[in-house]
Structures are given as C-alpha cells and as structure tokens.
ModelCIF file with pLDDT and N, C-alpha, C, O atoms, coordinates in Angstrom:
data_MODEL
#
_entry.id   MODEL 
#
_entity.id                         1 
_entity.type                       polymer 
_entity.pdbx_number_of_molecules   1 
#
_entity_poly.entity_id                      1 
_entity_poly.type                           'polypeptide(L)' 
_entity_poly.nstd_linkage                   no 
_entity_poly.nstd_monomer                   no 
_entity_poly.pdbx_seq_one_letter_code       
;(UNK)(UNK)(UNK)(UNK)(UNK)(UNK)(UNK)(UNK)(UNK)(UNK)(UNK)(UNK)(UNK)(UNK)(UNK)(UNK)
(UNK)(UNK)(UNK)(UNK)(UNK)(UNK)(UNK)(UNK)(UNK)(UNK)(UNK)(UNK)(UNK)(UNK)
;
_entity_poly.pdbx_seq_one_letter_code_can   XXXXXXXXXXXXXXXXXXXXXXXXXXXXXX 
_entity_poly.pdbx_strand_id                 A 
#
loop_
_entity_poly_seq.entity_id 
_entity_poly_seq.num 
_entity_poly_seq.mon_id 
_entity_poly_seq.hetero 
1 1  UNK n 
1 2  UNK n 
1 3  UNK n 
1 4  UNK n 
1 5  UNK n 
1 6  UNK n 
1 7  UNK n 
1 8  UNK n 
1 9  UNK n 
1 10 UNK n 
1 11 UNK n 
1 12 UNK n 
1 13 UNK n 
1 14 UNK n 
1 15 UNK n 
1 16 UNK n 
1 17 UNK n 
1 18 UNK n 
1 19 UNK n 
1 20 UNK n 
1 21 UNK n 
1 22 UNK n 
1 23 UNK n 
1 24 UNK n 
1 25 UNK n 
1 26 UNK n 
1 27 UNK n 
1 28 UNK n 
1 29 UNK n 
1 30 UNK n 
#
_struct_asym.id          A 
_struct_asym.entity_id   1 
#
loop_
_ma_qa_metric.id 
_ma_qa_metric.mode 
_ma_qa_metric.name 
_ma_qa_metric.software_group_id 
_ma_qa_metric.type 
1 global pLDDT . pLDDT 
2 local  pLDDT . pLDDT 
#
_ma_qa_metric_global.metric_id      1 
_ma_qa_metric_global.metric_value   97.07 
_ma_qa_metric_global.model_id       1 
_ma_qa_metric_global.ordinal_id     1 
#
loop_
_ma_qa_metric_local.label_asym_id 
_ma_qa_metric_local.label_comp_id 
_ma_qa_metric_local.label_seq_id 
_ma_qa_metric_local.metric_id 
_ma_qa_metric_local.metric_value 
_ma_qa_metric_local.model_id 
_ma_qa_metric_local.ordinal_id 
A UNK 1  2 98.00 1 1  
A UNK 2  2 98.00 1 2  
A UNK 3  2 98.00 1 3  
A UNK 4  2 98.00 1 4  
A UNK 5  2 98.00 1 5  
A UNK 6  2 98.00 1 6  
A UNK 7  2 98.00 1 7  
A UNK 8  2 98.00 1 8  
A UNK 9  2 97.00 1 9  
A UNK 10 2 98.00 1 10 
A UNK 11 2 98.00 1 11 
A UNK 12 2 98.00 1 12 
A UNK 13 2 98.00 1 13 
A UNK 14 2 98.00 1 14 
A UNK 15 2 97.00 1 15 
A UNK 16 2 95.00 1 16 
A UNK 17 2 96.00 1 17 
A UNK 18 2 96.00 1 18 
A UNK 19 2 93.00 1 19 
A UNK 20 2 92.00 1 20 
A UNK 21 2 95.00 1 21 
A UNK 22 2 96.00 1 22 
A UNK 23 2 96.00 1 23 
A UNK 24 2 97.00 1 24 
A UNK 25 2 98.00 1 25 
A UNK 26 2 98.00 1 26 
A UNK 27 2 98.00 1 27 
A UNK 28 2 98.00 1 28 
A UNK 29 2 98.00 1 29 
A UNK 30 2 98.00 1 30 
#
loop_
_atom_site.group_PDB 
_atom_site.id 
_atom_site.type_symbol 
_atom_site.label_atom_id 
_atom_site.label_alt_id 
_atom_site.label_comp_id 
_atom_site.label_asym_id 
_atom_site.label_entity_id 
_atom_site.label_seq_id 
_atom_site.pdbx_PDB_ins_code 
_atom_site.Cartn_x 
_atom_site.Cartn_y 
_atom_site.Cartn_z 
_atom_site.occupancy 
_atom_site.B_iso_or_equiv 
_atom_site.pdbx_formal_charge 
_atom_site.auth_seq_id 
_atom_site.auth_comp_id 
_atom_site.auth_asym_id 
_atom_site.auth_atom_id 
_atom_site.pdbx_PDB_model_num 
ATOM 1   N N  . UNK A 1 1  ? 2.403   26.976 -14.935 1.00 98.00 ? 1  UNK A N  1 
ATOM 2   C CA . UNK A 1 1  ? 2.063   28.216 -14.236 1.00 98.00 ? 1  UNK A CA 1 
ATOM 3   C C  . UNK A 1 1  ? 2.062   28.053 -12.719 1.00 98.00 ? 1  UNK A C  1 
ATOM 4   O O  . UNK A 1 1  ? 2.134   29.003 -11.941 1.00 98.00 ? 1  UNK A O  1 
ATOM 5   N N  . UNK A 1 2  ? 1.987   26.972 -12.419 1.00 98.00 ? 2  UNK A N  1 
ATOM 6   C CA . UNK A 1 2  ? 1.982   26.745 -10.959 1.00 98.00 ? 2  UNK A CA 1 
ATOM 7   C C  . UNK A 1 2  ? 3.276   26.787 -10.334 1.00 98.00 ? 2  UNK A C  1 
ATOM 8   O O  . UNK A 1 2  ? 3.391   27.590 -9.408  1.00 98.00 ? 2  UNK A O  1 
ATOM 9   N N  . UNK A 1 3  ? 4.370   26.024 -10.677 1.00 98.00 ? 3  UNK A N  1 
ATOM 10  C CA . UNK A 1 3  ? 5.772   26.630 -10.305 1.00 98.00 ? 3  UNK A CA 1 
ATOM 11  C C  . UNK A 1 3  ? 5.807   28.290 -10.990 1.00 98.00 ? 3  UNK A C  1 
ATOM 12  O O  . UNK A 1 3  ? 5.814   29.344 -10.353 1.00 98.00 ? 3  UNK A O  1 
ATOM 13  N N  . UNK A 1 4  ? 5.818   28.181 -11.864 1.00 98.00 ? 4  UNK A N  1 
ATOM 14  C CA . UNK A 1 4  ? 5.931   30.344 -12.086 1.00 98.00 ? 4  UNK A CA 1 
ATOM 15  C C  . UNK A 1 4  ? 5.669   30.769 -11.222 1.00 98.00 ? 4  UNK A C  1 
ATOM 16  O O  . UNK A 1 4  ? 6.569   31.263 -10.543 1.00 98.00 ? 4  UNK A O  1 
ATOM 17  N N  . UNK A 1 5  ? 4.024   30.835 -10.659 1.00 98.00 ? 5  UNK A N  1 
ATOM 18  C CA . UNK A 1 5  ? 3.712   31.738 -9.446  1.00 98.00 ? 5  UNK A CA 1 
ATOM 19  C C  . UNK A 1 5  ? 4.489   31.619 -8.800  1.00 98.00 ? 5  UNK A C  1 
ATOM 20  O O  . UNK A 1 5  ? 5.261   32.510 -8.448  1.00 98.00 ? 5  UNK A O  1 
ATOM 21  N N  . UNK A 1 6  ? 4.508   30.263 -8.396  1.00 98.00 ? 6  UNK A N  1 
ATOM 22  C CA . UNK A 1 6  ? 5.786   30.230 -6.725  1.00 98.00 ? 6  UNK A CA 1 
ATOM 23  C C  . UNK A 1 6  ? 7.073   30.600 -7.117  1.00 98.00 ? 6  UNK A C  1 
ATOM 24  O O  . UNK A 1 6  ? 7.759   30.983 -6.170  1.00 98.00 ? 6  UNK A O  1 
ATOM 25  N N  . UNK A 1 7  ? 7.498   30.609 -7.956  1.00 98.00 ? 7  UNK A N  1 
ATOM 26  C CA . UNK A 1 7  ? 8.851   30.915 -8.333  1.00 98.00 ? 7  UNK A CA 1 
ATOM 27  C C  . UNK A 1 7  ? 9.430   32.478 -8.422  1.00 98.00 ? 7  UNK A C  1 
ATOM 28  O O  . UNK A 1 7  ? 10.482  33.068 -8.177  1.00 98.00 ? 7  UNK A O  1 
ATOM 29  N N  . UNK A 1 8  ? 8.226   32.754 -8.875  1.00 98.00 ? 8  UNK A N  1 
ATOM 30  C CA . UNK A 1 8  ? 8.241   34.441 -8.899  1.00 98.00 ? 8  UNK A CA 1 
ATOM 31  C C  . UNK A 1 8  ? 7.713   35.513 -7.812  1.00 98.00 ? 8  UNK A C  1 
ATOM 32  O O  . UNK A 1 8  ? 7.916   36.708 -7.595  1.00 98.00 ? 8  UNK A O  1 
ATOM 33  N N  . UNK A 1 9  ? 6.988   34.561 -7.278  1.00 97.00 ? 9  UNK A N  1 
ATOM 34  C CA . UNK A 1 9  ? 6.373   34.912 -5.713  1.00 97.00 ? 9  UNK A CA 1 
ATOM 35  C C  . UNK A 1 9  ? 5.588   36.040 -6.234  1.00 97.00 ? 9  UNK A C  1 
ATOM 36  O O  . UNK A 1 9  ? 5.525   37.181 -5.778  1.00 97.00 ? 9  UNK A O  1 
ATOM 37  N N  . UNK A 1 10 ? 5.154   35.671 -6.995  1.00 98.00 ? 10 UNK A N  1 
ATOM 38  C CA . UNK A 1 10 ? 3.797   37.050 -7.527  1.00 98.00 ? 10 UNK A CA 1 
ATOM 39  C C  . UNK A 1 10 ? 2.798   37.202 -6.261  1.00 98.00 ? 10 UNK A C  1 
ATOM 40  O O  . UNK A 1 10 ? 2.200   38.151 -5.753  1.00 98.00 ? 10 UNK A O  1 
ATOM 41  N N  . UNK A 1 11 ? 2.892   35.934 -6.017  1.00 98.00 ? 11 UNK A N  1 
ATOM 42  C CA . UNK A 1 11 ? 1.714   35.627 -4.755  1.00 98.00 ? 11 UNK A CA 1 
ATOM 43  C C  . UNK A 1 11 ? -0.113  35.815 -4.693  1.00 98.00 ? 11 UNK A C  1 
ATOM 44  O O  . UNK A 1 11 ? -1.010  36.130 -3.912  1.00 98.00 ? 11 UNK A O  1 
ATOM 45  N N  . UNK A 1 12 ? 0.097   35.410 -5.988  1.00 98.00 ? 12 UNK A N  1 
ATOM 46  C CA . UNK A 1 12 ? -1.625  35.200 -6.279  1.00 98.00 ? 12 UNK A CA 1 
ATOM 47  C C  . UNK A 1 12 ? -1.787  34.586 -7.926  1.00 98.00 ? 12 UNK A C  1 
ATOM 48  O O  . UNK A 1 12 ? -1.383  35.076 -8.980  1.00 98.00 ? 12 UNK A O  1 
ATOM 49  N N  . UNK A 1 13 ? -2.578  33.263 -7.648  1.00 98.00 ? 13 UNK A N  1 
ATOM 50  C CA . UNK A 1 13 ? -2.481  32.703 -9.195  1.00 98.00 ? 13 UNK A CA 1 
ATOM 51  C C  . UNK A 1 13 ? -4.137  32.534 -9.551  1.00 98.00 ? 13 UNK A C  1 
ATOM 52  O O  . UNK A 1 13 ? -4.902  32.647 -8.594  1.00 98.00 ? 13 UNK A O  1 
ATOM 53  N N  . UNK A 1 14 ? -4.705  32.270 -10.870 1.00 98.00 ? 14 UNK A N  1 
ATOM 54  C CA . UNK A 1 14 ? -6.042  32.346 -11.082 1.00 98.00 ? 14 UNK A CA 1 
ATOM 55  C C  . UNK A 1 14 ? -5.897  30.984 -11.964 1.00 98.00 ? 14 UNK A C  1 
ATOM 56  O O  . UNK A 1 14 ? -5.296  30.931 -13.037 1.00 98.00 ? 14 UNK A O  1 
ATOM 57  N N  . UNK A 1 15 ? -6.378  30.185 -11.497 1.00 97.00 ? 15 UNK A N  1 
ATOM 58  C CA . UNK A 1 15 ? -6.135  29.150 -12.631 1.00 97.00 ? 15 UNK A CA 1 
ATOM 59  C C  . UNK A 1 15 ? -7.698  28.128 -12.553 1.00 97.00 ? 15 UNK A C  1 
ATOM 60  O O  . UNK A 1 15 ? -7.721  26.898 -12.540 1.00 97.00 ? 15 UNK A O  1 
ATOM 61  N N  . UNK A 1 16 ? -8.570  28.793 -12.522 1.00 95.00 ? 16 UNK A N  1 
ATOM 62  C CA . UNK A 1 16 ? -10.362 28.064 -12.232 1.00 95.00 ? 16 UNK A CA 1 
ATOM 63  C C  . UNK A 1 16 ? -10.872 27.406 -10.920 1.00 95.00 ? 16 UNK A C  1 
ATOM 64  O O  . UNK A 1 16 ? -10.502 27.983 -9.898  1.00 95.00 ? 16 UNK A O  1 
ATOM 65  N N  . UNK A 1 17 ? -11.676 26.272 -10.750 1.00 96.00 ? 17 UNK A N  1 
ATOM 66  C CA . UNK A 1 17 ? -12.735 26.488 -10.248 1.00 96.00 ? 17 UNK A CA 1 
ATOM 67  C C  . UNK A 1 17 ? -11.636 24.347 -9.593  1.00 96.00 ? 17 UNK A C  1 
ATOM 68  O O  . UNK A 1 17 ? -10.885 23.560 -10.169 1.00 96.00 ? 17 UNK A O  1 
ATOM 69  N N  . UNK A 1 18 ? -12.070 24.401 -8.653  1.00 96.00 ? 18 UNK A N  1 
ATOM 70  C CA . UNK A 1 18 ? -11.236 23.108 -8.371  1.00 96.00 ? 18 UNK A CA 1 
ATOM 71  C C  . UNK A 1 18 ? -11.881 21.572 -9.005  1.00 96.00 ? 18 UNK A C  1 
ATOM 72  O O  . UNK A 1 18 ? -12.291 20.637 -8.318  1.00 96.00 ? 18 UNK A O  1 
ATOM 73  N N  . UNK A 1 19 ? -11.846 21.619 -10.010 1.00 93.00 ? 19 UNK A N  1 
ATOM 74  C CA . UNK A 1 19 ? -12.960 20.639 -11.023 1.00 93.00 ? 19 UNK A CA 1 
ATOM 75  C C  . UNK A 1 19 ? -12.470 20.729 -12.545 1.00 93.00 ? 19 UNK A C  1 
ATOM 76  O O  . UNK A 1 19 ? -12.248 21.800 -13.109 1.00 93.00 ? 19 UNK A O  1 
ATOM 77  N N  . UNK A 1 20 ? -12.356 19.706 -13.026 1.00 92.00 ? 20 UNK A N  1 
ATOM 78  C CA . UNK A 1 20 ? -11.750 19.829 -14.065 1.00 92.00 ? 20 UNK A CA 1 
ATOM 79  C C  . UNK A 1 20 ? -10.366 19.244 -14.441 1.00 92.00 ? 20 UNK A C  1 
ATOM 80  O O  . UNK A 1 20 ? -9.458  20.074 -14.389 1.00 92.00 ? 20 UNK A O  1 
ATOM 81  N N  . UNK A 1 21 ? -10.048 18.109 -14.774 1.00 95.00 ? 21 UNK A N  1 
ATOM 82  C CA . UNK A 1 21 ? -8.726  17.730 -14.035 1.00 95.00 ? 21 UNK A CA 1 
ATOM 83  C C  . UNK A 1 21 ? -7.535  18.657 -15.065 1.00 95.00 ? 21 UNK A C  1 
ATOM 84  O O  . UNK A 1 21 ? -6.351  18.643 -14.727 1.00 95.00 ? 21 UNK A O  1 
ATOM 85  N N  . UNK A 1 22 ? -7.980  19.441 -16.326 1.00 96.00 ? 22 UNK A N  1 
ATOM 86  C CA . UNK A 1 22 ? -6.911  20.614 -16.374 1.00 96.00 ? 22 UNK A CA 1 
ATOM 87  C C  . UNK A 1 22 ? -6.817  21.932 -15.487 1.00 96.00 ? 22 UNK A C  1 
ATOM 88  O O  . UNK A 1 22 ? -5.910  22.751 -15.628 1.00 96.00 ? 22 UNK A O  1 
ATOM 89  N N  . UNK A 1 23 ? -7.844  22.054 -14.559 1.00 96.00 ? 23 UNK A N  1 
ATOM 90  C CA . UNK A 1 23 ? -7.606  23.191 -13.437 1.00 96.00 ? 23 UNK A CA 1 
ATOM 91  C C  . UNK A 1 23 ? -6.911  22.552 -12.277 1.00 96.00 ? 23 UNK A C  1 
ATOM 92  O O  . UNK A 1 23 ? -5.945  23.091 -11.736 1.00 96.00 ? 23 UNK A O  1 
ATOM 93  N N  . UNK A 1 24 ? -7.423  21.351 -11.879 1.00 97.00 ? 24 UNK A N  1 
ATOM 94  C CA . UNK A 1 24 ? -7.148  20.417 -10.631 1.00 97.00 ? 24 UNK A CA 1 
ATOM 95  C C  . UNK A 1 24 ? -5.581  20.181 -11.102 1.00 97.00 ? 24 UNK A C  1 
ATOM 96  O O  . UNK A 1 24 ? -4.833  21.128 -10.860 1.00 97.00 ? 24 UNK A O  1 
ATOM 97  N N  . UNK A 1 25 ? -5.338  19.700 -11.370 1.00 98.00 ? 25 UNK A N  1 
ATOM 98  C CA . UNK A 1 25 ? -3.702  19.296 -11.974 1.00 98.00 ? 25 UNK A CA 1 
ATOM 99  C C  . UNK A 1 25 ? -2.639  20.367 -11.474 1.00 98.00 ? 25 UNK A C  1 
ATOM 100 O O  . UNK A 1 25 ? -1.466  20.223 -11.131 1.00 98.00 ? 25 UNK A O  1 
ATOM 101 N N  . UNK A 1 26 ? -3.843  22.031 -11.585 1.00 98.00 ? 26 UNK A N  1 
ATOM 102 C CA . UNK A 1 26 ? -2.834  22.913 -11.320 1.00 98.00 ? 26 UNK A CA 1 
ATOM 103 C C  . UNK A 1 26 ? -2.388  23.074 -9.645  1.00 98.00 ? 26 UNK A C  1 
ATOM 104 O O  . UNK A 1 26 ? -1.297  23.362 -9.153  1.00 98.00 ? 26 UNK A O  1 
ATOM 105 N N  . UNK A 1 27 ? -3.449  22.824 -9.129  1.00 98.00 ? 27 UNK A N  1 
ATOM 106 C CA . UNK A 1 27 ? -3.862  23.242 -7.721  1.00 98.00 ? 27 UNK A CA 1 
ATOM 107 C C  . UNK A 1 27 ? -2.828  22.018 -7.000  1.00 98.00 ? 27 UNK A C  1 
ATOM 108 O O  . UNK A 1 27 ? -2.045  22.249 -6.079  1.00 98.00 ? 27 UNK A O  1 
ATOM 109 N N  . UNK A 1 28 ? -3.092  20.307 -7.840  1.00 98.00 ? 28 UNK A N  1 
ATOM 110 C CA . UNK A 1 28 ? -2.266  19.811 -7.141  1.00 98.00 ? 28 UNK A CA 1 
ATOM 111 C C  . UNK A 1 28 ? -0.737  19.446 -7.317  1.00 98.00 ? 28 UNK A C  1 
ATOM 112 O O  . UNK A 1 28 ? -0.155  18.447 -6.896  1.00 98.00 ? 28 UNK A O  1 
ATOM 113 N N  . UNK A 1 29 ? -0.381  20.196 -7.831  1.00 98.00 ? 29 UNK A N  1 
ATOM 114 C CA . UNK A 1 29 ? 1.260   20.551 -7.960  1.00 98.00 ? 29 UNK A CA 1 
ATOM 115 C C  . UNK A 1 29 ? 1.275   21.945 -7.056  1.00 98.00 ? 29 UNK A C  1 
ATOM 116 O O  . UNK A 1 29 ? 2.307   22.086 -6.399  1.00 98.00 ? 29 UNK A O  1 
ATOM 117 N N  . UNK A 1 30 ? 0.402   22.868 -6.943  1.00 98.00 ? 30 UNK A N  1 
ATOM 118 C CA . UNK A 1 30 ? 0.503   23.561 -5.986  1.00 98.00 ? 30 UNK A CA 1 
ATOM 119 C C  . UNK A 1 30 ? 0.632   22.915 -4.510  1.00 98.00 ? 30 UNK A C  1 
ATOM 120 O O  . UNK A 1 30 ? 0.737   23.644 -3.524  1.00 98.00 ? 30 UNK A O  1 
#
C-alpha cells in the first residue's frame, strides 16, 4: 500500500500509529 499511494498519487495514506513494526515497515518504505 505504500507504493499504491505514491503510485496513484491519491495523496493521503492511513496505515496506524508509527509503532508496530507491521505499521512502521509501511512508513519506512515510504
């Protein structure tokens, strides 16, 4: 989901709270 957003340039993603290394994982490929 993290390339999707950027890919699609929706330009706003919801993916939790920065904790958690399945939320964190997302943020850091963002």
């Amino acid at each position: 989901i993290a390339d999707f957003a950027v890919g699609t340039r929706a330009g706003q993603i919801k993916t939790g709270a920065p904790a958690r290394s399945d939320r964190v994982a997302k943020y850091n490929q963002l």
